[in-house]
PDB file of N, CA and C in Angstrom:
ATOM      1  N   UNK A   1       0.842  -1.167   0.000  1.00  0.00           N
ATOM      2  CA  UNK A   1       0.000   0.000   0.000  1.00  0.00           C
ATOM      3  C   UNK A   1       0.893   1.238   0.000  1.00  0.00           C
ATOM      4  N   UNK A   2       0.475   2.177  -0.746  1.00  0.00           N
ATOM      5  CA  UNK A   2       1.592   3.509  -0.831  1.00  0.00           C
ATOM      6  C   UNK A   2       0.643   4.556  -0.157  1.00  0.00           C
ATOM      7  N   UNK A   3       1.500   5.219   0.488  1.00  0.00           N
ATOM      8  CA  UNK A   3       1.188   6.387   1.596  1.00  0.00           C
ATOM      9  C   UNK A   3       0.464   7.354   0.874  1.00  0.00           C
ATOM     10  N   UNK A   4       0.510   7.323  -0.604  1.00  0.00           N
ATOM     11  CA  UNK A   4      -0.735   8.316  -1.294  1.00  0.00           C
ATOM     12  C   UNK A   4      -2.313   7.939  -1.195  1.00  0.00           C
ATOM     13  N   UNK A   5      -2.333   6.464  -0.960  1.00  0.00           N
ATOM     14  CA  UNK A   5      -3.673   5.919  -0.745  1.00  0.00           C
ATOM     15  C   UNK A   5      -4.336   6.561   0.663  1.00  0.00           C
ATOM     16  N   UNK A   6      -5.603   6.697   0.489  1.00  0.00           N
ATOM     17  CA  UNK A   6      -6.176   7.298   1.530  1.00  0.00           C
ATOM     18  C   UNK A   6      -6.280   6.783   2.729  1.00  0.00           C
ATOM     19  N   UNK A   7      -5.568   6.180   3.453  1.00  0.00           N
ATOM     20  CA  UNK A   7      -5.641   5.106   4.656  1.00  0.00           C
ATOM     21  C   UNK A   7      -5.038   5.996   5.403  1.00  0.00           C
ATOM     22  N   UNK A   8      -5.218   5.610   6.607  1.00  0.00           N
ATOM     23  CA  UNK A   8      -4.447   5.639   7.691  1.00  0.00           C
ATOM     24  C   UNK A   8      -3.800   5.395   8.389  1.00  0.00           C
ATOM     25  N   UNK A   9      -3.330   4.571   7.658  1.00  0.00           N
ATOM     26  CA  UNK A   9      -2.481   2.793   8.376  1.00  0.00           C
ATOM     27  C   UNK A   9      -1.558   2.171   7.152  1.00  0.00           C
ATOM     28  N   UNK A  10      -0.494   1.536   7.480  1.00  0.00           N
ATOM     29  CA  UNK A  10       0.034   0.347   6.674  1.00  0.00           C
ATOM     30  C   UNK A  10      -0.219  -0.709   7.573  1.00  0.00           C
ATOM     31  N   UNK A  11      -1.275  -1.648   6.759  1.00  0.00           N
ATOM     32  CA  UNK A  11      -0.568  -2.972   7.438  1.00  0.00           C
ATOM     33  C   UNK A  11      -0.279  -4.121   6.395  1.00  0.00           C
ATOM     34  N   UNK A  12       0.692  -5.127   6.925  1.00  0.00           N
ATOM     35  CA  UNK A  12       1.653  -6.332   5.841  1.00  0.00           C
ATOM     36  C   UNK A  12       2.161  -6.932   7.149  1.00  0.00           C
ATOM     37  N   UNK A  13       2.813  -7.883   6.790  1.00  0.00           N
ATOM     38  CA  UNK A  13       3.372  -9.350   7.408  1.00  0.00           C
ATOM     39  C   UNK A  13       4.208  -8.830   8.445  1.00  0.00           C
ATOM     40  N   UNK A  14       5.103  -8.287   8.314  1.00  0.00           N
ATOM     41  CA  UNK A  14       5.909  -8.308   9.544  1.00  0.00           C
ATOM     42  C   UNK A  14       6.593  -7.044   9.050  1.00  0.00           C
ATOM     43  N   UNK A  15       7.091  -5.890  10.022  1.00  0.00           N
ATOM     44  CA  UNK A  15       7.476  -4.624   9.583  1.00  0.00           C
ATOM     45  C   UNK A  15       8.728  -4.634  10.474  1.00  0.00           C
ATOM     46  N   UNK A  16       9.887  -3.653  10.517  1.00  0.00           N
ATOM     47  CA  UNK A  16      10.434  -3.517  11.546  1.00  0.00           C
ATOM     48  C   UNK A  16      10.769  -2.108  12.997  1.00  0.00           C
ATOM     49  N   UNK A  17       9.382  -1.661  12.440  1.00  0.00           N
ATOM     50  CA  UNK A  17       9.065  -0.795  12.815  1.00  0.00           C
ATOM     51  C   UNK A  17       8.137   0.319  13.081  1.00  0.00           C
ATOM     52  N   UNK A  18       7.765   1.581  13.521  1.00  0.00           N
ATOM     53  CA  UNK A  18       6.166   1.845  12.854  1.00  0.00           C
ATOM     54  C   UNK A  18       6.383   3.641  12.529  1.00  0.00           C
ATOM     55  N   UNK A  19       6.321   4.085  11.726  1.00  0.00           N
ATOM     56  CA  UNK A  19       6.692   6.033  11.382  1.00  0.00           C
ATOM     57  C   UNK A  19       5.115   6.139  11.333  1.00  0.00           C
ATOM     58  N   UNK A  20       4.868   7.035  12.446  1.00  0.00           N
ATOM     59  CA  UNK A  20       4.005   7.578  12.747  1.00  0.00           C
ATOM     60  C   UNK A  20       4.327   9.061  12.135  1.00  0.00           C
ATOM     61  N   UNK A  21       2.851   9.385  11.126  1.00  0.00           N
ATOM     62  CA  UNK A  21       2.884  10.747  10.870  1.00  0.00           C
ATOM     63  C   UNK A  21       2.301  11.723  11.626  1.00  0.00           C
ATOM     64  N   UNK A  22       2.782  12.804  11.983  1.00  0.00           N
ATOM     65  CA  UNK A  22       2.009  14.026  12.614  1.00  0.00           C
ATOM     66  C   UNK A  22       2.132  15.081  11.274  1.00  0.00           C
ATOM     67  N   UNK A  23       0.854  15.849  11.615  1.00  0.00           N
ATOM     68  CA  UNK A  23       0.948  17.111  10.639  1.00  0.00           C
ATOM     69  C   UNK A  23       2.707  18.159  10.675  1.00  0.00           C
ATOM     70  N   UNK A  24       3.199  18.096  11.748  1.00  0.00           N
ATOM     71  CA  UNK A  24       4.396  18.852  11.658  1.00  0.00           C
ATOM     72  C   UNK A  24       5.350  17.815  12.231  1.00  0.00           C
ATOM     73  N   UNK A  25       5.708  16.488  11.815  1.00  0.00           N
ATOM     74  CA  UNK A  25       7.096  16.132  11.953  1.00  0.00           C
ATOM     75  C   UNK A  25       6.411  14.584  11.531  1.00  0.00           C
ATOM     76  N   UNK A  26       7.491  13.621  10.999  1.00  0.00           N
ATOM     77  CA  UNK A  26       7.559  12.021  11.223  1.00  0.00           C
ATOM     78  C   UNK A  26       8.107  11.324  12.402  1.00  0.00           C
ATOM     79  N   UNK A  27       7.933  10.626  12.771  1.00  0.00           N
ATOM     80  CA  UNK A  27       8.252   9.772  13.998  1.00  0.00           C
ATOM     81  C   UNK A  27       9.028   7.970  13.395  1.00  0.00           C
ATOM     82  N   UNK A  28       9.932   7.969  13.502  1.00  0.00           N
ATOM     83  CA  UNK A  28      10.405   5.837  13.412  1.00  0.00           C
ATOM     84  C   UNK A  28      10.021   5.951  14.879  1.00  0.00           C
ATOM     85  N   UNK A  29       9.811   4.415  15.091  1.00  0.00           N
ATOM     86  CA  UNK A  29       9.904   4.067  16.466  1.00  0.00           C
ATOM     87  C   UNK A  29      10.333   2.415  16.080  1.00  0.00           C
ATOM     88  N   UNK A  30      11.213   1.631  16.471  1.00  0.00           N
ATOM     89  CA  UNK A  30      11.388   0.383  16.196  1.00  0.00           C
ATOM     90  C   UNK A  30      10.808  -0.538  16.810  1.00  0.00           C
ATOM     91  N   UNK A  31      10.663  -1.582  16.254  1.00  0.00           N
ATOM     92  CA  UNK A  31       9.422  -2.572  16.956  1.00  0.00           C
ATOM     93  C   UNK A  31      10.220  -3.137  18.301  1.00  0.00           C
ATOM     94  N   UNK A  32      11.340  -3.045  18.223  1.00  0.00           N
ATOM     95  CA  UNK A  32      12.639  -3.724  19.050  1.00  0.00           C
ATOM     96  C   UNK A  32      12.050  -3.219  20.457  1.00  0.00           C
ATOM     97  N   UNK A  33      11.625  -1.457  20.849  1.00  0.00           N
ATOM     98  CA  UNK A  33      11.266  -0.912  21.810  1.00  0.00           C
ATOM     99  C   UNK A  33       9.925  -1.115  22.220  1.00  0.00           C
ATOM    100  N   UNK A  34       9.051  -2.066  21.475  1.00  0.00           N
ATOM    101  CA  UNK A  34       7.873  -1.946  22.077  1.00  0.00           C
ATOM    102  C   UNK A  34       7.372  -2.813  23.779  1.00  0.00           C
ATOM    103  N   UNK A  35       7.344  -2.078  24.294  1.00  0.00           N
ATOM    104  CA  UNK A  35       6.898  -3.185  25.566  1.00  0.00           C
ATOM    105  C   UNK A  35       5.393  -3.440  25.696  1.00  0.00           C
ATOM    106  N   UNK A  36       4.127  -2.519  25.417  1.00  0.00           N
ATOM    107  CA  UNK A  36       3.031  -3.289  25.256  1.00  0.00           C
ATOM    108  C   UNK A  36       2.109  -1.916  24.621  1.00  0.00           C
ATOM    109  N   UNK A  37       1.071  -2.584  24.142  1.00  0.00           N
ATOM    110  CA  UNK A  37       0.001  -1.140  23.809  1.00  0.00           C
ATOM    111  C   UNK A  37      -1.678  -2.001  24.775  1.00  0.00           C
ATOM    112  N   UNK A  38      -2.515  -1.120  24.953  1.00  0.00           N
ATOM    113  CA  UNK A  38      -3.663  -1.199  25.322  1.00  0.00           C
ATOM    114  C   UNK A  38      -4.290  -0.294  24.329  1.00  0.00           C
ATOM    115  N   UNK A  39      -5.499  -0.931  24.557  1.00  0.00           N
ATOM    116  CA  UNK A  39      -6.953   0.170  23.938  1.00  0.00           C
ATOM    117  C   UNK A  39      -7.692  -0.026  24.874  1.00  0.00           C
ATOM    118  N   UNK A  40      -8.618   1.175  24.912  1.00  0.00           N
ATOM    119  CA  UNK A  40      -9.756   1.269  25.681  1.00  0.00           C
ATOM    120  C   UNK A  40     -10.751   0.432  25.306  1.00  0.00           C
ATOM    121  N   UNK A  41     -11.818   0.309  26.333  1.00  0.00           N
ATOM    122  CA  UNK A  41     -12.905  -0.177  25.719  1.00  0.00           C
ATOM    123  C   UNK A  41     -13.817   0.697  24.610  1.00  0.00           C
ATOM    124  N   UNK A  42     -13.985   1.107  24.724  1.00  0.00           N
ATOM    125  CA  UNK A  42     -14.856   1.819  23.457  1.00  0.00           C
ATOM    126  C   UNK A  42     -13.807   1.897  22.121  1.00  0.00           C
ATOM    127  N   UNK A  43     -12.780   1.354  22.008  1.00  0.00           N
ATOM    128  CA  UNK A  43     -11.584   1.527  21.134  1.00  0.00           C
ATOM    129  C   UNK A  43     -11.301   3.019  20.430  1.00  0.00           C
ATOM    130  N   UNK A  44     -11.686   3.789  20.860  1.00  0.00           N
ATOM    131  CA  UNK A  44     -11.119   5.505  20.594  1.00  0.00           C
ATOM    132  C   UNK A  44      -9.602   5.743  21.330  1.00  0.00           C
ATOM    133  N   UNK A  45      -8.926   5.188  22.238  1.00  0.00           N
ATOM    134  CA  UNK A  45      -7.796   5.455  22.320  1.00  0.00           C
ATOM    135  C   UNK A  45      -6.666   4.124  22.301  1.00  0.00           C
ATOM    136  N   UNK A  46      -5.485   4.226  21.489  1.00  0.00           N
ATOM    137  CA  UNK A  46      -4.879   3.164  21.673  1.00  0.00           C
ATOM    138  C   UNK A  46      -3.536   3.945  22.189  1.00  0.00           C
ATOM    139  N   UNK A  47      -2.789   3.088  23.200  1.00  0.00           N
ATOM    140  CA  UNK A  47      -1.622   3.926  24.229  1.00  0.00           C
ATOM    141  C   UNK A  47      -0.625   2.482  23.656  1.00  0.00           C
ATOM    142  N   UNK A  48       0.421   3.307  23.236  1.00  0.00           N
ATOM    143  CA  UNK A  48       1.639   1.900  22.532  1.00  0.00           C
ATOM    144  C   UNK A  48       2.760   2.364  23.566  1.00  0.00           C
ATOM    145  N   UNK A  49       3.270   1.168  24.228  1.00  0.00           N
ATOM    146  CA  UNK A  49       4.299   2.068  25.439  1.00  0.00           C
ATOM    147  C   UNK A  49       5.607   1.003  24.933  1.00  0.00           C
ATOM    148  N   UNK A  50       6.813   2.101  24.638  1.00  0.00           N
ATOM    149  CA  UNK A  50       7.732   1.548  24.090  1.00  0.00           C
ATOM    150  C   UNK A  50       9.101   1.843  24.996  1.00  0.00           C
ATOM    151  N   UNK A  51      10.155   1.500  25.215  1.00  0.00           N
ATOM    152  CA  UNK A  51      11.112   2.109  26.218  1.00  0.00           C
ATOM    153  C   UNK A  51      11.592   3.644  26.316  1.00  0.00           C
ATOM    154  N   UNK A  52      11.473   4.545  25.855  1.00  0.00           N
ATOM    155  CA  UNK A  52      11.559   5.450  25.653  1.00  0.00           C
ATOM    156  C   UNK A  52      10.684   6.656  24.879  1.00  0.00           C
ATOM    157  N   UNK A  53       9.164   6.109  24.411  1.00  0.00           N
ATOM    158  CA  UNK A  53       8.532   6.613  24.094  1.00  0.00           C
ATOM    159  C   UNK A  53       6.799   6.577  24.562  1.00  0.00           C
ATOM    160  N   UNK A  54       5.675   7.072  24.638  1.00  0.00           N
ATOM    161  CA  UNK A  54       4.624   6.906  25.066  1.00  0.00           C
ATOM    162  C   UNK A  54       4.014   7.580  23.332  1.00  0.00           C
ATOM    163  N   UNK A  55       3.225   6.645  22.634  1.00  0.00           N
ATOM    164  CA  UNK A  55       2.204   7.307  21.585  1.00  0.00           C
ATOM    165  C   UNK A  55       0.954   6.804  21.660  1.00  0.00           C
ATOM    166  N   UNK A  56       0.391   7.733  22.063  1.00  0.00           N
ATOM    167  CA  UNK A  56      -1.273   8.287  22.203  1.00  0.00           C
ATOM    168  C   UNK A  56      -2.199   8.413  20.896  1.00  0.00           C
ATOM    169  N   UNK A  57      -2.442   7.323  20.414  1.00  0.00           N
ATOM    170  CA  UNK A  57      -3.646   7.634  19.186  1.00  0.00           C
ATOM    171  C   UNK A  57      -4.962   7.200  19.381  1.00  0.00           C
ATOM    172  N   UNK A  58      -5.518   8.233  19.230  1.00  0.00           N
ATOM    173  CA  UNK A  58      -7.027   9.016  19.026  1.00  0.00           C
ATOM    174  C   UNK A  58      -7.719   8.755  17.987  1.00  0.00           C
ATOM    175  N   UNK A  59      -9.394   8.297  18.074  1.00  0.00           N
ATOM    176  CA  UNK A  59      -9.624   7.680  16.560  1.00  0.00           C
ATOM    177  C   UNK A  59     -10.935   6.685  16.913  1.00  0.00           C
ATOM    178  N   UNK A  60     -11.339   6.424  16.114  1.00  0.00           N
ATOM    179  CA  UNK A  60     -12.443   5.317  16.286  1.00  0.00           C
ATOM    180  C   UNK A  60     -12.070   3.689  16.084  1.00  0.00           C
ATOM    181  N   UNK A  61     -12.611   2.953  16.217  1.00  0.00           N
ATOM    182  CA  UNK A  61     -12.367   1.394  15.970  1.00  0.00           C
ATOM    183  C   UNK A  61     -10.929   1.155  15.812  1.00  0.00           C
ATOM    184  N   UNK A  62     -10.145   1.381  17.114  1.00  0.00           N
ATOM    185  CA  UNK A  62      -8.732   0.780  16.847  1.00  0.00           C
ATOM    186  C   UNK A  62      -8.249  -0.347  17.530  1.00  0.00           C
ATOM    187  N   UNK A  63      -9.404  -1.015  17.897  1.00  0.00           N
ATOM    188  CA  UNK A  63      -8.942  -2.657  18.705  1.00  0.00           C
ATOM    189  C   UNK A  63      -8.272  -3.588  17.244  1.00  0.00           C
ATOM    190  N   UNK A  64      -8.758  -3.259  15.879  1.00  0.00           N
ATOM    191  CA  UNK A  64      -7.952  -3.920  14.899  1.00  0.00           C
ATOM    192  C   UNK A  64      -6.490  -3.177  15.114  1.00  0.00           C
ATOM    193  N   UNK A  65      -6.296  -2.013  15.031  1.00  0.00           N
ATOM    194  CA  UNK A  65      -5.277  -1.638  14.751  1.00  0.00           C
ATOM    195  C   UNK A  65      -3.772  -2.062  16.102  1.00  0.00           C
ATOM    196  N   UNK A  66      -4.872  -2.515  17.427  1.00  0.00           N
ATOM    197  CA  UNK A  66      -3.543  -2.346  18.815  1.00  0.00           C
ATOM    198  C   UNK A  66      -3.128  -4.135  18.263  1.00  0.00           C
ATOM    199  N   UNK A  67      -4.431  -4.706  17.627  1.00  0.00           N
ATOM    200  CA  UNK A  67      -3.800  -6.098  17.395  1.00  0.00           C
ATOM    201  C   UNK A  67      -2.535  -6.419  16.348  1.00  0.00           C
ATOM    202  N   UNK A  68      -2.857  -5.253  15.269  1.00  0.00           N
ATOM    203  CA  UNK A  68      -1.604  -5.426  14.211  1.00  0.00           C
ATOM    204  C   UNK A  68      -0.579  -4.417  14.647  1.00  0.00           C
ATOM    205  N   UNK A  69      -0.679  -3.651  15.793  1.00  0.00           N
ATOM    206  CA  UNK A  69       0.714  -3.427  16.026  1.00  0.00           C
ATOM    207  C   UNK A  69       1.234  -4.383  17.409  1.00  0.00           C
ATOM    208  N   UNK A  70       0.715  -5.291  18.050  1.00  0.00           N
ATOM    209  CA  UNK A  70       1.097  -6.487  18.506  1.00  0.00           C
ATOM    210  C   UNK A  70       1.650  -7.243  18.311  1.00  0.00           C
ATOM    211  N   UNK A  71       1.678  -7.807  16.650  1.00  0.00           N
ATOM    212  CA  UNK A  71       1.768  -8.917  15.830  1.00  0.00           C
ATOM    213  C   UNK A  71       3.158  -7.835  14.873  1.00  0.00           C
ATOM    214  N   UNK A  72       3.254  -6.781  14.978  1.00  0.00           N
ATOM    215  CA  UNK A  72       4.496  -5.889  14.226  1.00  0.00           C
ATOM    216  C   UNK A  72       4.207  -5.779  12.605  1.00  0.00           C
ATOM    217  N   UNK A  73       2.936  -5.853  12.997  1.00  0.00           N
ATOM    218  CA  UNK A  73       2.377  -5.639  11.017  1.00  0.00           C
ATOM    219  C   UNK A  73       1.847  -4.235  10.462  1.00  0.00           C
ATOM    220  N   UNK A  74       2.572  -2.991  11.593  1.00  0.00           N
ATOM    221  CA  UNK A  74       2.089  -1.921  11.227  1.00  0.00           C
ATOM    222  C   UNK A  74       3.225  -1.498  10.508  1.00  0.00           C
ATOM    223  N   UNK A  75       3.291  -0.730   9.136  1.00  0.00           N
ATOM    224  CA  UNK A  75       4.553   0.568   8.509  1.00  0.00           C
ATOM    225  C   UNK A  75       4.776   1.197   9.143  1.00  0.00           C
ATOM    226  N   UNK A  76       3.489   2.167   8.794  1.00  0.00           N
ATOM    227  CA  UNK A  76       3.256   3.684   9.595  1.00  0.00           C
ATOM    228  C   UNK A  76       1.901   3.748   9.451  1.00  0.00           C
ATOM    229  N   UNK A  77       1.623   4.977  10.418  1.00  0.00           N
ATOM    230  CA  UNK A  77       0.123   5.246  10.957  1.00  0.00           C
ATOM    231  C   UNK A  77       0.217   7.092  10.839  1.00  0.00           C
ATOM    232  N   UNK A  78      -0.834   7.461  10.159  1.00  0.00           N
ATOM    233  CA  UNK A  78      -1.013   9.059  10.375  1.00  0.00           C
ATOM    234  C   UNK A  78      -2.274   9.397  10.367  1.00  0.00           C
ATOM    235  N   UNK A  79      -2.402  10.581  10.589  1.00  0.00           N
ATOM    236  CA  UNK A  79      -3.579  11.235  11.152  1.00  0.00           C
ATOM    237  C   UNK A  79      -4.577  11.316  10.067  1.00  0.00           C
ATOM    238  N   UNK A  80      -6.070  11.135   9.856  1.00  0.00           N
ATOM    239  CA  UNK A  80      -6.577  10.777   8.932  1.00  0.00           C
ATOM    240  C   UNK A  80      -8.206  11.379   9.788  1.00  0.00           C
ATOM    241  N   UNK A  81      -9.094  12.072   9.746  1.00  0.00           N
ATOM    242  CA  UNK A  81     -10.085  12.694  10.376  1.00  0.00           C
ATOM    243  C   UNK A  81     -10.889  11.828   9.584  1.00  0.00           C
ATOM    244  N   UNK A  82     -10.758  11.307   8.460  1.00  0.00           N
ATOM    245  CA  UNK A  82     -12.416  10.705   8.076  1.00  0.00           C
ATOM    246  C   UNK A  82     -11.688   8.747   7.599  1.00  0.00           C
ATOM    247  N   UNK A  83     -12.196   8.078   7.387  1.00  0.00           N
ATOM    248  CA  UNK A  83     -11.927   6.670   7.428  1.00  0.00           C
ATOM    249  C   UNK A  83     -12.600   6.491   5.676  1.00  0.00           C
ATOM    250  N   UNK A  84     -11.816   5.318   5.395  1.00  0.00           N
ATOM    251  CA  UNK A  84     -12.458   5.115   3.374  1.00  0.00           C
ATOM    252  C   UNK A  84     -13.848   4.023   3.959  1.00  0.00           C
ATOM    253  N   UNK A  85     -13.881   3.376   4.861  1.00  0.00           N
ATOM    254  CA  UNK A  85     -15.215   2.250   5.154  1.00  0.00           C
ATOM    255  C   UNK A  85     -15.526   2.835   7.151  1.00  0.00           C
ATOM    256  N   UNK A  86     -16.893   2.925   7.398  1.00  0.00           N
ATOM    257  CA  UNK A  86     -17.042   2.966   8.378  1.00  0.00           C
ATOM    258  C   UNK A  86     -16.700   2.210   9.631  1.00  0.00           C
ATOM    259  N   UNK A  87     -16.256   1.048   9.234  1.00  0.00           N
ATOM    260  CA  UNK A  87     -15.465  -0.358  10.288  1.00  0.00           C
ATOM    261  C   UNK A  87     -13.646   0.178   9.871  1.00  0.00           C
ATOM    262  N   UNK A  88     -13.410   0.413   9.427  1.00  0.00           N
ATOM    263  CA  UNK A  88     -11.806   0.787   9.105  1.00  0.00           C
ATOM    264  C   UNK A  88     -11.757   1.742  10.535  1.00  0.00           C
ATOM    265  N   UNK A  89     -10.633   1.253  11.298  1.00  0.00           N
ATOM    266  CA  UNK A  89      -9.973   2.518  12.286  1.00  0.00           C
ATOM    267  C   UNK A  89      -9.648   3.958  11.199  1.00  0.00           C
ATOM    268  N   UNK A  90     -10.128   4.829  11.857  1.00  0.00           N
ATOM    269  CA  UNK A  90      -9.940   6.200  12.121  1.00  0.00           C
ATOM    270  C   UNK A  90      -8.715   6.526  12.960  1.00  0.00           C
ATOM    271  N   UNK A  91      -7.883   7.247  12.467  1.00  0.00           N
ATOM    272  CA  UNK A  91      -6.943   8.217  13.289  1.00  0.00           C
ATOM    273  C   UNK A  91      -7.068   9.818  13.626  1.00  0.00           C
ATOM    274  N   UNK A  92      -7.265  10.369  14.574  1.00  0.00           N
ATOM    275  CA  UNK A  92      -7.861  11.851  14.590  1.00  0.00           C
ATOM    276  C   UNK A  92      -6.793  12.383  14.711  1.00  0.00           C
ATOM    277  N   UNK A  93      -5.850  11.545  15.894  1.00  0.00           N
ATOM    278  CA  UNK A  93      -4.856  12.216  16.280  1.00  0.00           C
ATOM    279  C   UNK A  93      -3.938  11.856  16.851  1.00  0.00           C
ATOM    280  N   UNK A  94      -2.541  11.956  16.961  1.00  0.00           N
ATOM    281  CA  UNK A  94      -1.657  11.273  17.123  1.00  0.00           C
ATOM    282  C   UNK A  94      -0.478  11.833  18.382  1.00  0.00           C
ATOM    283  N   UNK A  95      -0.649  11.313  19.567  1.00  0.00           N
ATOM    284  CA  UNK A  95       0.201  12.468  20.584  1.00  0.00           C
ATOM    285  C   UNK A  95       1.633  11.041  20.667  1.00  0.00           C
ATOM    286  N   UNK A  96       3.180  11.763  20.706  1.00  0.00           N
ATOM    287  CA  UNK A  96       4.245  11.234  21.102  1.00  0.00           C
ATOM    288  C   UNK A  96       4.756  11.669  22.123  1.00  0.00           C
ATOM    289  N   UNK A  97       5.190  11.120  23.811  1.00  0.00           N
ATOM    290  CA  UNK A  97       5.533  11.829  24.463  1.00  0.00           C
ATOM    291  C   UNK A  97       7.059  11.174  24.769  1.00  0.00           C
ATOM    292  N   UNK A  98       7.829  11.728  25.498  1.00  0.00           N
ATOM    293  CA  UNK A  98       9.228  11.043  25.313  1.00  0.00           C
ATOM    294  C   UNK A  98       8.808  10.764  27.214  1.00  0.00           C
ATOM    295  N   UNK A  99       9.350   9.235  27.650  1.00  0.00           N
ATOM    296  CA  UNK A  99       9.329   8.878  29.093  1.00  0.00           C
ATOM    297  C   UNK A  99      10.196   9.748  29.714  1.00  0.00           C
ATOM    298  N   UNK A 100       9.587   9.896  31.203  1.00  0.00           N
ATOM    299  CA  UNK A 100      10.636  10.699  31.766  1.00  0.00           C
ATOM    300  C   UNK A 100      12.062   9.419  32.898  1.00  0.00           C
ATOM    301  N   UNK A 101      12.866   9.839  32.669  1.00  0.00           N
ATOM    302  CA  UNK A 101      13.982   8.858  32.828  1.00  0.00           C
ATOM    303  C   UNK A 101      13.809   8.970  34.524  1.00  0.00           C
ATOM    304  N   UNK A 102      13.831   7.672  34.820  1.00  0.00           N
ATOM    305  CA  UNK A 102      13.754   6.924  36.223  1.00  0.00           C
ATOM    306  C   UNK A 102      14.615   7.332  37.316  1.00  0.00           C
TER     307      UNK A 102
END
């Protein structure tokens, strides 16, 4: 899938990593750092907690999306306000925070 397609998401077999887009910067984060993600119940927020990073995405139906970045089948993910199918996760918004060191 190429990042001109209207999605909000890459997903494929196995990635080694995930570039999260924001409107003013790109993000890598390597799959190497991930220690776990949750979603809420209503699946509007998914929290990916990695050793050195916290990313906060905002959005509708993203219990598909915390499963394929579980499994390391995400590219990248960017901000996307409207979805191409009403069951497709939505991304509204995308927060990165850096951990504060122990």
């Amino acid at each position: 899938m190429l990042e001109s397609e209207p999605y909000p998401f890459d997903f494929h077999d196995r990635s080694v990593g995930i570039t999260f887009h924001l409107p003013s910067r790109r993000r890598f984060i390597p799959n190497c750092w991930l220690l776990h993600a949750d979603v809420n119940d209503k699946e509007t927020e998914l929290q990916i907690h990695y050793t050195e990073w916290l990313v906060t995405i905002h959005g509708t139906n993203l219990d598909h999306l915390h499963e394929r970045v579980a499994l390391f089948g995400v590219g990248w993910v960017r901000e996307m306000p409207t979805s191409p199918k009403p069951t497709t996760p939505t991304v509204t918004r995308i927060e990165i925070t850096e951990k504060a060191a122990d």
